[in-house]
PDB file of N, CA and C in Angstrom:
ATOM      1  N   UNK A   1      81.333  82.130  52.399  1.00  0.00           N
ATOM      2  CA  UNK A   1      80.901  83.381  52.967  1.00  0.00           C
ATOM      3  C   UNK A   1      80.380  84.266  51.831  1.00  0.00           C
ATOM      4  N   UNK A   2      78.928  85.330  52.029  1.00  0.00           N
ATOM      5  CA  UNK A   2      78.613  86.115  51.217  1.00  0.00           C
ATOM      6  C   UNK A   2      78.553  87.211  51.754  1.00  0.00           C
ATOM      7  N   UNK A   3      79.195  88.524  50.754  1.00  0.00           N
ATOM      8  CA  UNK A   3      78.959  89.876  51.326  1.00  0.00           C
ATOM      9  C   UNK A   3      77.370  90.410  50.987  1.00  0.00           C
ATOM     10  N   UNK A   4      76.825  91.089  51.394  1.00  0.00           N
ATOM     11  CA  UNK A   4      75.662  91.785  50.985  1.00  0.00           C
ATOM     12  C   UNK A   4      75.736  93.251  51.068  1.00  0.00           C
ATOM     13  N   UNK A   5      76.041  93.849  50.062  1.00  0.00           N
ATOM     14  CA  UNK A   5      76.572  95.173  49.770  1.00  0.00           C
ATOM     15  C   UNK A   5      74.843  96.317  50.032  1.00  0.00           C
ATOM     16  N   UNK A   6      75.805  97.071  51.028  1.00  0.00           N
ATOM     17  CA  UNK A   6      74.017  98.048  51.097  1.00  0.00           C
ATOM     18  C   UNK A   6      74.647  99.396  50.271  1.00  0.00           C
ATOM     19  N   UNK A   7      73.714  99.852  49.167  1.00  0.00           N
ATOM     20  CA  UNK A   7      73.785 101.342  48.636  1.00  0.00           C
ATOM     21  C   UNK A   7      74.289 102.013  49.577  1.00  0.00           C
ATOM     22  N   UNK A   8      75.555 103.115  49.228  1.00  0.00           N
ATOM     23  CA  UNK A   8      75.470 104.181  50.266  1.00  0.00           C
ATOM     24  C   UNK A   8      74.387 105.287  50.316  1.00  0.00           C
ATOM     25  N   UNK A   9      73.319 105.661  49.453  1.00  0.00           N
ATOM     26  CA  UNK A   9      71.850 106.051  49.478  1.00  0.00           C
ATOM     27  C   UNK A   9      71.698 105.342  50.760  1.00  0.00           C
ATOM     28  N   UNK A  10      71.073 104.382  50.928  1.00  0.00           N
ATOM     29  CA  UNK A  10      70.929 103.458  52.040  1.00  0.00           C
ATOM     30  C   UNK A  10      71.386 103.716  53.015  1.00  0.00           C
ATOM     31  N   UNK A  11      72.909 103.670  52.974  1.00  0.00           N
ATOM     32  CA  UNK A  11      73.393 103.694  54.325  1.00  0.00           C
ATOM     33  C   UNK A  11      73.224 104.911  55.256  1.00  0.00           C
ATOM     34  N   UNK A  12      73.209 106.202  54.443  1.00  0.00           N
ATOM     35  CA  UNK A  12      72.935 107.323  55.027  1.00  0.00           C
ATOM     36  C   UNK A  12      71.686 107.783  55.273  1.00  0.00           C
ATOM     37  N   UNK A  13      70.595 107.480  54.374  1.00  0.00           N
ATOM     38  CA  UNK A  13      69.139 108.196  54.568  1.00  0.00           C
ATOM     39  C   UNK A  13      68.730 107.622  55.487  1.00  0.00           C
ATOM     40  N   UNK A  14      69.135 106.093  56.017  1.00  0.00           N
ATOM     41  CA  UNK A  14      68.094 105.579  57.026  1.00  0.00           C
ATOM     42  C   UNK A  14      69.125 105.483  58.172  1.00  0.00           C
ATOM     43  N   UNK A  15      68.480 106.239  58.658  1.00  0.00           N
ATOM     44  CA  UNK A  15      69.008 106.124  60.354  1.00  0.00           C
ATOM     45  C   UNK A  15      68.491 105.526  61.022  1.00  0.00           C
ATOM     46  N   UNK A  16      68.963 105.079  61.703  1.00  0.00           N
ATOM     47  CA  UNK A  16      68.092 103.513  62.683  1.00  0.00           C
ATOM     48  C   UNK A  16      68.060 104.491  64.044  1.00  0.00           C
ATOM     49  N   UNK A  17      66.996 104.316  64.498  1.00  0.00           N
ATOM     50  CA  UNK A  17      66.873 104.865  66.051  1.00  0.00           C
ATOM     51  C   UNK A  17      67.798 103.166  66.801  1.00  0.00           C
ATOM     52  N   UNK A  18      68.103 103.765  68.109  1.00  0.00           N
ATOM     53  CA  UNK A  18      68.808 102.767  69.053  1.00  0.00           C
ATOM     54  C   UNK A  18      67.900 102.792  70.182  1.00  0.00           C
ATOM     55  N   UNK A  19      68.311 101.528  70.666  1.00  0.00           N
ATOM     56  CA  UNK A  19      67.662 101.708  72.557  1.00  0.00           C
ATOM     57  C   UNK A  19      68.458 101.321  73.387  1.00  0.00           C
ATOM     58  N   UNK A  20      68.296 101.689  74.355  1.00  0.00           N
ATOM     59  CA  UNK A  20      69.037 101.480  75.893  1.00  0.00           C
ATOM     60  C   UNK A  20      68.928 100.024  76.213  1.00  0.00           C
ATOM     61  N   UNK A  21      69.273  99.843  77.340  1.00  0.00           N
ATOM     62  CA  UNK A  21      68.724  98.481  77.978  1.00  0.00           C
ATOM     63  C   UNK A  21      67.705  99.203  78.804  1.00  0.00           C
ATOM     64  N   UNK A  22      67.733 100.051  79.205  1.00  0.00           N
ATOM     65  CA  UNK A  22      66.698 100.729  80.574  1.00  0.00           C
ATOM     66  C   UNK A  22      65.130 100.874  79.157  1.00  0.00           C
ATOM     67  N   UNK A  23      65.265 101.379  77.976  1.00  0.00           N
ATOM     68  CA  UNK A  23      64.210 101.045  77.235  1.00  0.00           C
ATOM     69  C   UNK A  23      63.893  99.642  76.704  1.00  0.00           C
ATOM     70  N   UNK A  24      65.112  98.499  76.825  1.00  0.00           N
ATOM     71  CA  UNK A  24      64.680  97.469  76.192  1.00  0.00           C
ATOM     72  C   UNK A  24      63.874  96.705  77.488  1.00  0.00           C
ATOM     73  N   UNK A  25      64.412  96.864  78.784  1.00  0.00           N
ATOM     74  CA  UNK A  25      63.861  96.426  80.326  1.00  0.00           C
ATOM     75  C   UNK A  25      61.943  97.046  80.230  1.00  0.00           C
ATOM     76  N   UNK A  26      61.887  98.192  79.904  1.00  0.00           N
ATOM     77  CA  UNK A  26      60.389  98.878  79.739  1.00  0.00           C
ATOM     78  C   UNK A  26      59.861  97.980  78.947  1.00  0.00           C
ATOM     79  N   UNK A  27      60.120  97.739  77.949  1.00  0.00           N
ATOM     80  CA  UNK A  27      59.662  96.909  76.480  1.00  0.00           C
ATOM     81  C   UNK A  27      59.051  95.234  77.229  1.00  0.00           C
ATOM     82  N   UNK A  28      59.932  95.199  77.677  1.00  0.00           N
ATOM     83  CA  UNK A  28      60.199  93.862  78.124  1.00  0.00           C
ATOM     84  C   UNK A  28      59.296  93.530  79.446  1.00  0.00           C
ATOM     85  N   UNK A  29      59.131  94.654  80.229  1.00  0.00           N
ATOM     86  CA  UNK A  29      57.906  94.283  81.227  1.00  0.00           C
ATOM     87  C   UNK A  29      56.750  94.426  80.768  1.00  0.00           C
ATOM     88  N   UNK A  30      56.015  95.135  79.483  1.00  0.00           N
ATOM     89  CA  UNK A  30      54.942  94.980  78.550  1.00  0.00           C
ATOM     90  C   UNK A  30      54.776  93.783  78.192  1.00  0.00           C
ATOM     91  N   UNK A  31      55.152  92.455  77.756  1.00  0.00           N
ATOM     92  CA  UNK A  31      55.460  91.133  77.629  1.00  0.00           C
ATOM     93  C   UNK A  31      54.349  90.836  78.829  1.00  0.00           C
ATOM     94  N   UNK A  32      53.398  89.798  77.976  1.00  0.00           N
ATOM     95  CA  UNK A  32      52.433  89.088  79.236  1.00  0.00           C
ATOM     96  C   UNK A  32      53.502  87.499  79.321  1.00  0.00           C
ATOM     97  N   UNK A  33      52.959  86.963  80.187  1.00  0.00           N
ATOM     98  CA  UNK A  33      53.490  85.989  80.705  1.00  0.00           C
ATOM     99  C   UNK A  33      54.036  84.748  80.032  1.00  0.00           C
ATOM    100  N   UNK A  34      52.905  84.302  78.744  1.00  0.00           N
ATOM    101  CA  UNK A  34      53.627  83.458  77.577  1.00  0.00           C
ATOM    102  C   UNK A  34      54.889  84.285  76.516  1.00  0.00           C
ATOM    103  N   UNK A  35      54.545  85.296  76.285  1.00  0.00           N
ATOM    104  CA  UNK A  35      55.637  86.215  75.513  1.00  0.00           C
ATOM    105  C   UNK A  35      56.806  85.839  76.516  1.00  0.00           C
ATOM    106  N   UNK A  36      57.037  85.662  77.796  1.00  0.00           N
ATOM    107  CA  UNK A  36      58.199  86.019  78.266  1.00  0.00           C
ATOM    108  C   UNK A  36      58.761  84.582  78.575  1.00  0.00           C
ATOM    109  N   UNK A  37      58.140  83.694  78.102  1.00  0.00           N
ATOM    110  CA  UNK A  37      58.780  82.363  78.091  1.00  0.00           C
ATOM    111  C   UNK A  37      59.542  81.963  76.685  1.00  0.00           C
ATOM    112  N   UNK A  38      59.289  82.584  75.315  1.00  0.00           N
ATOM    113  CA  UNK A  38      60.177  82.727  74.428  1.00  0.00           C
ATOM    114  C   UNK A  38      61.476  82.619  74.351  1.00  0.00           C
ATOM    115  N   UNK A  39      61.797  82.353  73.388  1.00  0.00           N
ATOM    116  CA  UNK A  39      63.034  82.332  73.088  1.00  0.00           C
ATOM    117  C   UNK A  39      63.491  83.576  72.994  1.00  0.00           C
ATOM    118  N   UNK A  40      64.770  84.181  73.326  1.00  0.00           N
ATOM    119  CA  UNK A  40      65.676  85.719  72.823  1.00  0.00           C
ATOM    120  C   UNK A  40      65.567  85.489  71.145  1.00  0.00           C
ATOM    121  N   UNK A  41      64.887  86.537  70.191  1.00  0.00           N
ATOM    122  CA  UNK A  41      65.416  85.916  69.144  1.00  0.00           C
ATOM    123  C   UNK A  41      65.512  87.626  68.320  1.00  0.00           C
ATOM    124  N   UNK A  42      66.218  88.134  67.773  1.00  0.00           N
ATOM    125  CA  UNK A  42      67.289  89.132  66.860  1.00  0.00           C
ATOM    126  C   UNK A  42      66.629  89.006  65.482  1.00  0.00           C
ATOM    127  N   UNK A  43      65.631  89.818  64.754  1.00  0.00           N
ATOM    128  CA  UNK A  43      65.256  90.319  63.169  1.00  0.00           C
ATOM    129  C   UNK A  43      65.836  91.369  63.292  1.00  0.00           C
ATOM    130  N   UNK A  44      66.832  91.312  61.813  1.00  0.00           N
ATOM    131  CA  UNK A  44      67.451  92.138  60.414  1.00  0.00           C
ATOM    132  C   UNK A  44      66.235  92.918  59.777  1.00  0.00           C
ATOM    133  N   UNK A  45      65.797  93.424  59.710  1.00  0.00           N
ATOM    134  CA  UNK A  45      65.065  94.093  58.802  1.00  0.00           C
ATOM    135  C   UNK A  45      65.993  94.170  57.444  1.00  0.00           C
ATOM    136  N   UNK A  46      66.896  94.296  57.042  1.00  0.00           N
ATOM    137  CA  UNK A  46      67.387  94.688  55.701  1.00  0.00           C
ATOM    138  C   UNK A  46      67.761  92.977  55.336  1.00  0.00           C
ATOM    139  N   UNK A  47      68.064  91.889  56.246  1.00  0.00           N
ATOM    140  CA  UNK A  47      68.209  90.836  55.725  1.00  0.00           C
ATOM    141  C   UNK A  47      67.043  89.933  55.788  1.00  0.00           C
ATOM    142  N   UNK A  48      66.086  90.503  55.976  1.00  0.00           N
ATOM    143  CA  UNK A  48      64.737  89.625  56.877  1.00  0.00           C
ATOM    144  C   UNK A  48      64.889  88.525  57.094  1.00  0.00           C
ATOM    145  N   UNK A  49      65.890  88.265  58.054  1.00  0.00           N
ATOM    146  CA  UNK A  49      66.384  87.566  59.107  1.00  0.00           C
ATOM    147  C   UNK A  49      66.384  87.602  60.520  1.00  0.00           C
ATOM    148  N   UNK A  50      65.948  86.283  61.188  1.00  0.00           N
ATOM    149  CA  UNK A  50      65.917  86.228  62.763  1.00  0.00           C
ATOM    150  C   UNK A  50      66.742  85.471  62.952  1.00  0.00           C
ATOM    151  N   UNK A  51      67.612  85.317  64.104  1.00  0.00           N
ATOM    152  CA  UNK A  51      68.406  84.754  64.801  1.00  0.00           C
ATOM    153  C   UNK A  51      68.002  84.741  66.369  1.00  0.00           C
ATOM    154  N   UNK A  52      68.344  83.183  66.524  1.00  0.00           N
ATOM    155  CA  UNK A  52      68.256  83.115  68.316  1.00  0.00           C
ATOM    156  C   UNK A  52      69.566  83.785  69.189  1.00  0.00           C
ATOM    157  N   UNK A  53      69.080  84.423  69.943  1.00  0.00           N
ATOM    158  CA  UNK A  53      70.668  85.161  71.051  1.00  0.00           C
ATOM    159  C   UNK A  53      70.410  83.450  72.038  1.00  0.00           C
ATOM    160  N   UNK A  54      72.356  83.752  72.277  1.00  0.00           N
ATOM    161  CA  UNK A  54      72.453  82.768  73.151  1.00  0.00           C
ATOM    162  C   UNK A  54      72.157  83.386  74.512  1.00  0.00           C
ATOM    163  N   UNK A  55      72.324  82.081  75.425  1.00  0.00           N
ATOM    164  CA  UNK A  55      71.536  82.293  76.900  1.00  0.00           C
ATOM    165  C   UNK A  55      72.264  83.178  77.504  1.00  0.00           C
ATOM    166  N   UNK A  56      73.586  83.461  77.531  1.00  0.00           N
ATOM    167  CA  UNK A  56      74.689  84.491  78.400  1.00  0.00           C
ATOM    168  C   UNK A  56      74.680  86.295  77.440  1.00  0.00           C
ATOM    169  N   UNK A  57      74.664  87.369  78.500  1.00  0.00           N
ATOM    170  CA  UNK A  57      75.100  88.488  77.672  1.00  0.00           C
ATOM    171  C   UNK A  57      76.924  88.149  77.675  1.00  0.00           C
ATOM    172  N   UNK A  58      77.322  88.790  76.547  1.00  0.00           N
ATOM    173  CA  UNK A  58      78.992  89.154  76.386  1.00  0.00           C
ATOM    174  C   UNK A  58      79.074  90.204  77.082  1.00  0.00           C
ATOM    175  N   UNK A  59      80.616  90.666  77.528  1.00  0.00           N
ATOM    176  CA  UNK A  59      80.992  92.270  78.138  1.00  0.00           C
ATOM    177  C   UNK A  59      82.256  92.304  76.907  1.00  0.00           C
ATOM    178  N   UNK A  60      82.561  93.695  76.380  1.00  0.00           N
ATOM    179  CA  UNK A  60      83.351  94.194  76.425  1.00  0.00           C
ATOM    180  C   UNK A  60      84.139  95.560  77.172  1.00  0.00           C
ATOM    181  N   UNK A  61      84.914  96.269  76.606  1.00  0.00           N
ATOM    182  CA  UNK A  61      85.290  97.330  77.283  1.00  0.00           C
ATOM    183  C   UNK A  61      85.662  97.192  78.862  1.00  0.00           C
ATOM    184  N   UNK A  62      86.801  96.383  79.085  1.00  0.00           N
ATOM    185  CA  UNK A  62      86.341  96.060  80.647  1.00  0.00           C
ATOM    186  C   UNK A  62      85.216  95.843  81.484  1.00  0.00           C
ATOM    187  N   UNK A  63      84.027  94.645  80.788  1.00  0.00           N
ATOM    188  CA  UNK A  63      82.585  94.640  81.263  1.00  0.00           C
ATOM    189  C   UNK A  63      81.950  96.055  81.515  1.00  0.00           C
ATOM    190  N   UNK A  64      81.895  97.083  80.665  1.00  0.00           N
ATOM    191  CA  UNK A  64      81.185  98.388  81.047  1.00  0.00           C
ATOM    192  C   UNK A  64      80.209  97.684  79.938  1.00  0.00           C
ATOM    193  N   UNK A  65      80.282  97.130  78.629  1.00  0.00           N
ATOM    194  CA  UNK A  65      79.299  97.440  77.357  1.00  0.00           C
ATOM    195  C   UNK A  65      78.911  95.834  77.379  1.00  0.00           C
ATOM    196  N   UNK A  66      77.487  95.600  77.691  1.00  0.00           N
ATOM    197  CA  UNK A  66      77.105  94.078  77.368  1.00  0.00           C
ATOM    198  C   UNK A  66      76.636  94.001  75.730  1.00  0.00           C
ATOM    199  N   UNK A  67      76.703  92.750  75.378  1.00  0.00           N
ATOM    200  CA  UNK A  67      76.056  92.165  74.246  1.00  0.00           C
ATOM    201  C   UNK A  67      74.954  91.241  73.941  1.00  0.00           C
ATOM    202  N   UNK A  68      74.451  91.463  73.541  1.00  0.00           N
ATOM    203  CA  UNK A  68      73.488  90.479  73.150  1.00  0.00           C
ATOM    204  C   UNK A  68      74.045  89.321  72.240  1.00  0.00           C
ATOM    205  N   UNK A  69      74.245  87.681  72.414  1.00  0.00           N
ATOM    206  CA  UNK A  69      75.601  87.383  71.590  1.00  0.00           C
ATOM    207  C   UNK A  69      74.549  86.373  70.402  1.00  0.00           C
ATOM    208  N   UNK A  70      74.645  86.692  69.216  1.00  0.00           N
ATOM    209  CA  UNK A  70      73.951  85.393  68.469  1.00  0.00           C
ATOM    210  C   UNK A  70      75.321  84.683  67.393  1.00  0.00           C
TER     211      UNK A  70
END
């Protein structure tokens, strides 16, 4: 296992905007018809890394909070 230590400079100046699912659903009907046969797949920007999500969402919190699971 490797840690990858981020500056706390870093950690604070960049704020990551978030999205909903109701904005990721918008996003997602923009997608023409080959785009939406893709694979689910998850880029890191700070690790420039992609990962495939598996086929099921996770729930926690008593199924209130889904996941995207990779």
């Amino acid at each position: 296992m490797s840690w990858n230590l981020i500056q706390w400079s870093e950690q604070t100046s960049n704020i990551m905007a978030t999205m909903t699912y109701k904005e990721l659903l918008e996003e997602l009907k923009q997608l023409n018809e080959e785009q939406l046969k893709k694979n689910v797949a998850i880029y890191d920007e700070h690790l420039d890394a992609k990962c495939l999500a598996h086929n099921k969402l996770i729930f926690f919190d008593n199924n209130r909070f889904p996941y995207i699971k990779i």
